[in-house]
Protein backbone atom coordinates (compact mmCIF):
# COMPACT_ATOMS: atom_id res chain seq x y z
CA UNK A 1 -10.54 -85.81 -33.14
CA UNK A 2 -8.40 -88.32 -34.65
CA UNK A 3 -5.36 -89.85 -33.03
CA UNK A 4 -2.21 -90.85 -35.08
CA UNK A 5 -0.41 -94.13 -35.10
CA UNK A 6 1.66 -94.15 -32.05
CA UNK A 7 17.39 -68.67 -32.57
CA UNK A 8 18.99 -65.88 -32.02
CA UNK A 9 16.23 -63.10 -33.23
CA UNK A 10 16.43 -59.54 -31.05
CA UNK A 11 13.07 -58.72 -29.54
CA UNK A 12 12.51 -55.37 -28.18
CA UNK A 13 9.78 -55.81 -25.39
CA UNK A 14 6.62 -53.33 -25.08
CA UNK A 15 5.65 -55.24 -22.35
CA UNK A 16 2.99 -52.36 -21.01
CA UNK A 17 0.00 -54.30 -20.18
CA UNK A 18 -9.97 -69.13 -44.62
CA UNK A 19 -10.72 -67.93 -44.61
CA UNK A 20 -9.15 -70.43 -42.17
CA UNK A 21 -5.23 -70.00 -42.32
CA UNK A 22 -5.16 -72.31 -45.73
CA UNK A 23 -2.78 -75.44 -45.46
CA UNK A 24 0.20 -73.73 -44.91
CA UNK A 25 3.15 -75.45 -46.65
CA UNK A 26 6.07 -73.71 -44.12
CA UNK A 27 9.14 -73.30 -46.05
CA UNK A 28 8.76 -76.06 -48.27
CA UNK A 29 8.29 -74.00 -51.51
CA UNK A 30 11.45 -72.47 -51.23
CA UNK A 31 14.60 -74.16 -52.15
CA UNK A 32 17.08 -76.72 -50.70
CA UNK A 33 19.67 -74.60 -48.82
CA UNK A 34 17.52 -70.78 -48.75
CA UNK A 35 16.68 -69.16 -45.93
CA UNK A 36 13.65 -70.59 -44.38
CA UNK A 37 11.95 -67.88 -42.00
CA UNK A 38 8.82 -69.52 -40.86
CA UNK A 39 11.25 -72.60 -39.04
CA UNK A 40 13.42 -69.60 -37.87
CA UNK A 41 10.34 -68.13 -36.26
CA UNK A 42 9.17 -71.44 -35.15
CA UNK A 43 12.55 -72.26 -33.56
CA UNK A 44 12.59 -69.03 -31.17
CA UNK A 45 8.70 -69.81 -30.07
CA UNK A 46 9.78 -73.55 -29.52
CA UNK A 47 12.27 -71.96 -26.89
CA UNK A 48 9.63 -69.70 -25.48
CA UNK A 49 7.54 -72.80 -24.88
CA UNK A 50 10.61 -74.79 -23.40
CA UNK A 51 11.42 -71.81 -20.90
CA UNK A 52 7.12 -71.20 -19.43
CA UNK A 53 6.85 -74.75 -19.67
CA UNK A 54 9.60 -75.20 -17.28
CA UNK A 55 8.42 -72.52 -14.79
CA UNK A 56 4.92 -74.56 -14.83
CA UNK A 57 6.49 -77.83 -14.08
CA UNK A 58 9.06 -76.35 -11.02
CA UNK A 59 5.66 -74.33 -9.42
CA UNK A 60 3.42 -77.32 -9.28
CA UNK A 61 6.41 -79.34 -8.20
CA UNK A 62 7.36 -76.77 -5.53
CA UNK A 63 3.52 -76.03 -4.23
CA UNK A 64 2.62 -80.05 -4.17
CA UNK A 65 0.05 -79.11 -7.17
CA UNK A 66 -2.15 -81.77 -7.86
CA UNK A 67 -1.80 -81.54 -11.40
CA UNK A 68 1.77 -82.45 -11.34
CA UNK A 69 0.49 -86.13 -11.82
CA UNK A 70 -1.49 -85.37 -14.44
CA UNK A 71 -0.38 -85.73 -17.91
CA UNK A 72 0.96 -82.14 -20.24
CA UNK A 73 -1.47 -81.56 -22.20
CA UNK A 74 -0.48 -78.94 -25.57
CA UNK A 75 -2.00 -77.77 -28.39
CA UNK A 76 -0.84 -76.39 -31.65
CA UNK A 77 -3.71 -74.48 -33.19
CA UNK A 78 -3.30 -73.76 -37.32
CA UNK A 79 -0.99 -76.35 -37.86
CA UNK A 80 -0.74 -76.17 -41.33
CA UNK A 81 1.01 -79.48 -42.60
CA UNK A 82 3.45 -80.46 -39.86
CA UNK A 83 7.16 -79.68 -39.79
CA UNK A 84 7.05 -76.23 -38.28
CA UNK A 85 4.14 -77.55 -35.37
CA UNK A 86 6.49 -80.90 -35.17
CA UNK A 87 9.27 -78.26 -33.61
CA UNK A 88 6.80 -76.65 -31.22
CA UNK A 89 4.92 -79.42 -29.81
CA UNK A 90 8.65 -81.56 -29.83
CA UNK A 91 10.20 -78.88 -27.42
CA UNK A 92 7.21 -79.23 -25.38
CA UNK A 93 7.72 -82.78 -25.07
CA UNK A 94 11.80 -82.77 -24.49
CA UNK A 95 11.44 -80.25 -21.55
CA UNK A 96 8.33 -82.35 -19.72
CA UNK A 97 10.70 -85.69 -20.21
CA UNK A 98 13.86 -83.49 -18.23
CA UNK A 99 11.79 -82.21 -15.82
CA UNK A 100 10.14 -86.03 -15.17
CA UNK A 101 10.43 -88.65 -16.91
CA UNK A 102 7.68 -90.81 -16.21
CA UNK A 103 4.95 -88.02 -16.81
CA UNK A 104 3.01 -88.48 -19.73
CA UNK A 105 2.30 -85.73 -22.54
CA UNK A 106 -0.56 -85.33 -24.95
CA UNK A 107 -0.08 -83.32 -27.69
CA UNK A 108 -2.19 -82.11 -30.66
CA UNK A 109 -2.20 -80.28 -33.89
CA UNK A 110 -5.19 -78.69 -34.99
CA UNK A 111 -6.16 -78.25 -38.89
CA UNK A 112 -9.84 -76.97 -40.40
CA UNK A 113 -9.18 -79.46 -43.53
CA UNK A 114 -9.53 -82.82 -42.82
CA UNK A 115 -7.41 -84.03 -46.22
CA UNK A 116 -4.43 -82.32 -44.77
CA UNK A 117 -4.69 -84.83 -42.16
CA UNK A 118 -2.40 -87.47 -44.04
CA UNK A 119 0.58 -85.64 -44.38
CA UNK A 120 0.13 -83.78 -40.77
CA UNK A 121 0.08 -86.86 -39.34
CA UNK A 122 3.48 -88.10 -41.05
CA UNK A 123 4.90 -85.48 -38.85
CA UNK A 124 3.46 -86.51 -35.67
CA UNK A 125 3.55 -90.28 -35.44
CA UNK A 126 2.89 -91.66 -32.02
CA UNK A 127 6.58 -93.03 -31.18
CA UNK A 128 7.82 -95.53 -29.58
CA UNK A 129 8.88 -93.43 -26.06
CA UNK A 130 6.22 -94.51 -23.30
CA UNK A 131 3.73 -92.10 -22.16
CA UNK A 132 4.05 -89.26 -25.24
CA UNK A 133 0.66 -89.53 -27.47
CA UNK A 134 0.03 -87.29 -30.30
CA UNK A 135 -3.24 -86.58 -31.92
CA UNK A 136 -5.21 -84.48 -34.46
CA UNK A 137 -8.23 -82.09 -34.16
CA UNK A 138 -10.04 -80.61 -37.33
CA UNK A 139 -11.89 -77.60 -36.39
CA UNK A 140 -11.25 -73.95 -36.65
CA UNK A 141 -8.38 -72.35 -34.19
CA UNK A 142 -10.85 -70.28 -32.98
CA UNK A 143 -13.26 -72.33 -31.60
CA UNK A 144 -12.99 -74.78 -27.99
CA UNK A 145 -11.62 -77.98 -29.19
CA UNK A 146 -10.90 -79.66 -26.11
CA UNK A 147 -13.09 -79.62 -22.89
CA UNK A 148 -12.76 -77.11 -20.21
CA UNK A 149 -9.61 -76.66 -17.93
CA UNK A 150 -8.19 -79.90 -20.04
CA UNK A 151 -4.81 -78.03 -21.62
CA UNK A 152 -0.93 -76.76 -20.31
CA UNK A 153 -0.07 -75.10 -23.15
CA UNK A 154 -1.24 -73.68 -26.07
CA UNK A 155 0.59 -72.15 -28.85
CA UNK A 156 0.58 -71.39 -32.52
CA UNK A 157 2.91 -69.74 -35.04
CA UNK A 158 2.51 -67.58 -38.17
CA UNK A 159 -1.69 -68.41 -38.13
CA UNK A 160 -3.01 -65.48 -35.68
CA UNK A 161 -3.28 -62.82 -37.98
CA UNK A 162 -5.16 -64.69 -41.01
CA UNK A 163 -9.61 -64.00 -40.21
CA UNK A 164 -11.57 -66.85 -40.83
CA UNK A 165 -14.41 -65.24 -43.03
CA UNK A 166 -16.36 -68.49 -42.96
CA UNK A 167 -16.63 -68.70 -39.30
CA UNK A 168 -20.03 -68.30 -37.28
CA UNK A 169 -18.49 -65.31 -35.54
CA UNK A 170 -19.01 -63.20 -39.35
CA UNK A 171 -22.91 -63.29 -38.29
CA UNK A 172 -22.05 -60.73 -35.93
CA UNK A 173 -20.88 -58.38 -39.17
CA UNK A 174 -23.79 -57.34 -41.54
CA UNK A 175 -23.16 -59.01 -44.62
CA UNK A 176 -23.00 -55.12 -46.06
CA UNK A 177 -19.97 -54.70 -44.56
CA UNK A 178 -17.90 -57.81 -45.31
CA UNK A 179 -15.56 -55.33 -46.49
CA UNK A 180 -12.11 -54.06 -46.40
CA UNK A 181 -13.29 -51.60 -44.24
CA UNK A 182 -14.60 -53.90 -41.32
CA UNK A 183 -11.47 -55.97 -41.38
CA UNK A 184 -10.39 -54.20 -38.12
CA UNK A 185 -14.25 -55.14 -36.74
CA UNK A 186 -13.76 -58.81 -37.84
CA UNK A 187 -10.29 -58.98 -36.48
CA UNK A 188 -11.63 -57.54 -33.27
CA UNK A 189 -14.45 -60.07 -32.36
CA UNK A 190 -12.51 -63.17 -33.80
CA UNK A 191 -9.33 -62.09 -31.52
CA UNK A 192 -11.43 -62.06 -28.12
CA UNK A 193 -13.63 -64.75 -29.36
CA UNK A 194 -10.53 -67.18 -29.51
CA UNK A 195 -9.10 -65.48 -26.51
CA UNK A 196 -12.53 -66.75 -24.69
CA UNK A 197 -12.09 -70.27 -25.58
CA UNK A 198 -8.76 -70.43 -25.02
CA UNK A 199 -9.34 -69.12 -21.08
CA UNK A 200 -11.95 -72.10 -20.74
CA UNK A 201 -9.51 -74.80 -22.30
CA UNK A 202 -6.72 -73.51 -20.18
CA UNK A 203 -6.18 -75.49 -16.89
CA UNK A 204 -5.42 -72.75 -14.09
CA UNK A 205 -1.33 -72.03 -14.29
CA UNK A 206 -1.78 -73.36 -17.64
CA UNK A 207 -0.06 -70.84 -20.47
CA UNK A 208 -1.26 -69.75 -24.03
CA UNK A 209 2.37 -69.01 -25.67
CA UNK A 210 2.06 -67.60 -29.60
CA UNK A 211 3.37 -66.10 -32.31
CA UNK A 212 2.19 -64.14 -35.60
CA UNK A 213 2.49 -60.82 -37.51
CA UNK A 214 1.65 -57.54 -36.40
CA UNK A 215 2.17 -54.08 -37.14
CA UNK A 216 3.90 -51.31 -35.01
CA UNK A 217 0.97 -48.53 -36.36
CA UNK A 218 -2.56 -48.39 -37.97
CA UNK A 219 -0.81 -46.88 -41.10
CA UNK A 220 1.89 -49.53 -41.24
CA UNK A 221 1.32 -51.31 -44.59
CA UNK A 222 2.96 -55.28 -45.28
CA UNK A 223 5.06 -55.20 -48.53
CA UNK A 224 3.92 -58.81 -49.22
CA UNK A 225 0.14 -57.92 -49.21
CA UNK A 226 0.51 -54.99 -51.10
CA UNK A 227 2.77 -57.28 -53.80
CA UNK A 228 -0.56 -59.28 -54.01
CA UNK A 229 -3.25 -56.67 -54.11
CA UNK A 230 -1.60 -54.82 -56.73
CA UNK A 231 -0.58 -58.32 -58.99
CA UNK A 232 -4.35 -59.39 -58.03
CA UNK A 233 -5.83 -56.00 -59.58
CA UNK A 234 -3.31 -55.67 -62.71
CA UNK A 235 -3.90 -59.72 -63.69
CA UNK A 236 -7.94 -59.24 -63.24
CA UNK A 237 -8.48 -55.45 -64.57
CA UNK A 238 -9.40 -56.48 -67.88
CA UNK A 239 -11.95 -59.25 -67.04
CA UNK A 240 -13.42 -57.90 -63.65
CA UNK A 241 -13.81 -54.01 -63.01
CA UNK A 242 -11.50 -52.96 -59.84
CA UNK A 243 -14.69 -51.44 -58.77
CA UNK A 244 -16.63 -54.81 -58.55
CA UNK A 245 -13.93 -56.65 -56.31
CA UNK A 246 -12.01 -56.18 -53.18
CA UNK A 247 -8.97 -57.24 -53.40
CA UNK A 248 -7.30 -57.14 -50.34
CA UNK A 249 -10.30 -59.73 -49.49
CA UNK A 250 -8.85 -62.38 -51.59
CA UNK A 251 -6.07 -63.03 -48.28
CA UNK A 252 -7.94 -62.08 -45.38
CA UNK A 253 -4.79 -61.26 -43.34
CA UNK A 254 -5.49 -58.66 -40.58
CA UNK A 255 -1.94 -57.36 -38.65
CA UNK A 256 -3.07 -56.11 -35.22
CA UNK A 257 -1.40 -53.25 -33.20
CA UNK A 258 -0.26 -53.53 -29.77
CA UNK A 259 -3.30 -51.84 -28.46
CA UNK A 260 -5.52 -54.61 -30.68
CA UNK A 261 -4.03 -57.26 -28.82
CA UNK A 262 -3.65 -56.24 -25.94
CA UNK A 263 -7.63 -55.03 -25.57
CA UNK A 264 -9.25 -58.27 -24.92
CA UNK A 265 -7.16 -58.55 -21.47
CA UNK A 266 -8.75 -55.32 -20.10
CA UNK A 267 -11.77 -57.07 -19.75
CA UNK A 268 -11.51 -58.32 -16.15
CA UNK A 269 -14.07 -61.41 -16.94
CA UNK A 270 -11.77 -63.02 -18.88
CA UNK A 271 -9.35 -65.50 -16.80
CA UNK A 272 -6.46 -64.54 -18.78
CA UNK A 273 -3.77 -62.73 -17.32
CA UNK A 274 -1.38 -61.29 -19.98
CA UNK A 275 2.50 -61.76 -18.83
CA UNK A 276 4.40 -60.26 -22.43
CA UNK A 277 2.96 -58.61 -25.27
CA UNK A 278 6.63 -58.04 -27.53
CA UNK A 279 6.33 -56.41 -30.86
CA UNK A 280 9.62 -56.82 -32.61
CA UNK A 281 11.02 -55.56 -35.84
CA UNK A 282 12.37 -58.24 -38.56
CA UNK A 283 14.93 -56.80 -41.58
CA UNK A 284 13.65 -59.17 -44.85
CA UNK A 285 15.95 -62.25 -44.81
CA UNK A 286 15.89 -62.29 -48.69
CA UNK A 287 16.98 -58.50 -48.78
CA UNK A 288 19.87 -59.44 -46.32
CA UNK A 289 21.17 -62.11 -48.82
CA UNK A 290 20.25 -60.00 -51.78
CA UNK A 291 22.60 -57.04 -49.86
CA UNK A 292 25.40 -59.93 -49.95
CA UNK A 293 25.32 -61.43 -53.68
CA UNK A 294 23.51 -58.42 -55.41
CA UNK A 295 22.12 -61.32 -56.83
CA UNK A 296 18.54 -59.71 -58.15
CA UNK A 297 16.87 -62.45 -59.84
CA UNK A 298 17.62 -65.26 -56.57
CA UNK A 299 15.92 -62.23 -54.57
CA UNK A 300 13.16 -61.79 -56.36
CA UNK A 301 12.45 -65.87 -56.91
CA UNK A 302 12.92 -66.54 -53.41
CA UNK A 303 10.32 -63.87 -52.30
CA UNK A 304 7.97 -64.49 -54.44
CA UNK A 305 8.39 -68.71 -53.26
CA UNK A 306 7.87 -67.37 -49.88
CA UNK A 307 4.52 -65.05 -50.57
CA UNK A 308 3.18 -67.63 -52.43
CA UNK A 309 4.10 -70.23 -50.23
CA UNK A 310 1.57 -68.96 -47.57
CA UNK A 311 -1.02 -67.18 -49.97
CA UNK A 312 -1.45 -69.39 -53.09
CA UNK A 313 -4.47 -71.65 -51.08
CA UNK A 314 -6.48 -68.83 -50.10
CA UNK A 315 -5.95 -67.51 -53.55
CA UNK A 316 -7.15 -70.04 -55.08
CA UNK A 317 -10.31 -70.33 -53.01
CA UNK A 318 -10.79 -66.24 -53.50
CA UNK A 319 -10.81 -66.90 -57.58
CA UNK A 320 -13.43 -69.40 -57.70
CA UNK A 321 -15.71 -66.87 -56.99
CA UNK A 322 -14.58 -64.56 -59.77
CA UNK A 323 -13.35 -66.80 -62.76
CA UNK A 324 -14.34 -70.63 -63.99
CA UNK A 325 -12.29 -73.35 -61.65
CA UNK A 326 -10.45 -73.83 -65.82
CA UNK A 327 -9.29 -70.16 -65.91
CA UNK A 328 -8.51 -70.29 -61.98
CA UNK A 329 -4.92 -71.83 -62.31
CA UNK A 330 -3.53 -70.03 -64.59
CA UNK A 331 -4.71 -66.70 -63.14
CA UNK A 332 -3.10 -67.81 -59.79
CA UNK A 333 0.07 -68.25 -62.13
CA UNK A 334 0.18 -64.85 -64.06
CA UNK A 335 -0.61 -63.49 -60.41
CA UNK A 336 2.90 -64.63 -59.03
CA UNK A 337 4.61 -63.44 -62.27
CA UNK A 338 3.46 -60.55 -61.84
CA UNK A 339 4.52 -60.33 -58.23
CA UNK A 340 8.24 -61.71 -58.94
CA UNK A 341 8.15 -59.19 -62.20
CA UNK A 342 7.74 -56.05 -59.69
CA UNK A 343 10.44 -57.03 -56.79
CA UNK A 344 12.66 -57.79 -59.92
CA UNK A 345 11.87 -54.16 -61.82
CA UNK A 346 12.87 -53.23 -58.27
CA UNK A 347 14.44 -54.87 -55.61
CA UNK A 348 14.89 -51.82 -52.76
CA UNK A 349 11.74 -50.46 -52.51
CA UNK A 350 9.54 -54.14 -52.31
CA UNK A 351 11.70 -55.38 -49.29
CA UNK A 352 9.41 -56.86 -46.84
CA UNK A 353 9.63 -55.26 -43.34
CA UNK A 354 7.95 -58.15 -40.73
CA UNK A 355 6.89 -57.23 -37.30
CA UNK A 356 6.94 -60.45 -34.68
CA UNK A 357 3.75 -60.42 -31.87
CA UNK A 358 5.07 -62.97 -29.28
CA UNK A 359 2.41 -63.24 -26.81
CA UNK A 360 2.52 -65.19 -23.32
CA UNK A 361 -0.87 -64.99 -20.98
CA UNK A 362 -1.29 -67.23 -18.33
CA UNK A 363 -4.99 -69.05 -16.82
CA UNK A 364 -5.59 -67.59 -13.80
């Protein structure tokens, strides 16, 4: 651990029931004044957070909890680089200060890579407000990085869907089928392997709040991984055979269906008790605009900014193992050209279609 110097989107409920995400840079690729997504997304969690967080404060307030003297503790897990986890773990903060000013909060971001630390930590400077501490923790989001019973809310956004292939949990996958076609398997063990440490860091009442992309079938497909897979195979035909490489292994994303996520909770040994499992439906932001100006080259330069904003890391790790670290850059560069050259060629039918998880379970 390391301690730091002092919207309006339509949900439809179904309620029933890297690698390590890479340093993600949030909206910072795309330009000054475009639509930035990721904060949009992180903006309607940060109310989610303010609205539980405020039904935890009023119950141990009304029941003469205990724990209402204790300090909030919450926990942003895949951080990336700070601004989006700054809005999350800020909301948390502004809503324990209304409901009592004089309780302290303790909140952390959590990042695997330690030299993203620098810049994270330019976004969550201990300030100058008595009682608020912020602090770091490098580890992966998947594991228990706090002790036992210790946290009031946990939450991350946009880092839930990305498998960390490097984690101890792959020994329970035969190295045989590290495949595409145990990506479902993987997802499935890493998804009730975090929800298992997240039940023991969890103080009873306590309230793991998140976001991330899913998918509303098994067949659904995500226009953005597809973009990549078929830029990754076209840009590496010639100097690896398509037979000798999996592509869709280069960004280990895995979207999860309802019935994915909501599987783990079934299990009655886990102290989880799952409040809202919503699965909504997200038109592409830079289709809306392109609908607007019919302005096809902004559309196609501001998607491909946003799919390599979030993939270009994990890329770049994948192609190590296939080309020399001199050859690796470029590659990673006739990749995206390749990517913006096919949503140019044809704007309507690469138009990203996102489905939103928000998840709330509570400790019990």
């Amino acid at each position: 651990m390391f301690e730091s110097m002092n919207s309006t989107l339509s949900y439809e409920s179904a309620t029933q029931g890297s690698t390590y995400p890479p340093r993600q840079p949030d909206d910072t690729v795309i330009q000054p004044g475009s639509i930035k997504p990721q904060t949009q997304d992180a903006e309607f969690l940060a109310n989610i957070i303010a609205r539980e967080t405020g039904k935890i404060l009023k119950s141990q307030t009304s029941a003469g909890d205990s724990n209402r003297c204790l300090p909030v503790v919450g926990v942003d897990r895949g951080s990336g680089w700070g601004p989006n986890s700054r809005i999350l773990l800020d909301r948390l903060t502004q809503t324990v200060r209304r409901h009592d000013p004089r309780r302290a909060v303790i909140t952390y971001c959590n990042e695997r890579q330690p030299d993203t630390f620098g810049r994270l930590a330019t976004y969550h400077q201990n300030e100058s407000q008595e009682r608020i501490y912020r602090g770091l923790l490098c580890g992966s989001f998947l594991d228990q990085l706090l002790p036992s019973s210790s946290v009031t809310i946990v939450t991350s956004n946009a880092a839930l869907h990305w498998l960390d292939l490097k984690h101890r949990t792959m020994e329970r996958v035969a190295f045989s089928q590290r495949n595409v076609h145990c990506l479902a398997k993987i997802a499935a063990i890493q998804w009730r392997y975090f929800m298992q440490n997240i039940a023991a860091e969890l103080t009873p009442g306590g309230k793991l709040i998140v976001s991330f992309v899913g998918r509303n079938s098994a067949a659904a497909e995500h226009v953005p991984l597809q973009l990549l897979q078929l830029a990754i195979r076209d840009v590496l035909h010639e100097k690896v055979g398509p037979e000798q490489l999996d592509f869709r292994l280069a960004i280990p994303i895995y979207l999860r269906t309802l019935p994915e996520i909501r599987r783990p909770f079934q299990d009655r040994s886990l102290s989880l008790v799952l409040e809202k499992c919503q699965l909504a439906y997200q038109p592409c932001p830079y289709f809306e605009q392109f609908k607007r100006d019919r302005d096809r080259q902004r559309y196609a330069s501001e998607f491909t900014q946003f799919v390599r904003g979030f993939s270009s890391v994990a890329l770049m790790q994948w192609l190590h193992g296939v080309a020399p670290e001199s050859r690796a850059q470029q590659l990673v560069s006739d990749i995206y050209q390749n990517v913006q050259a096919r949503i140019l060629s044809d704007p309507q039918r690469w138009t990203m279609s996102k489905h939103r998880v928000i998840v709330i379970a509570a400790k019990a």
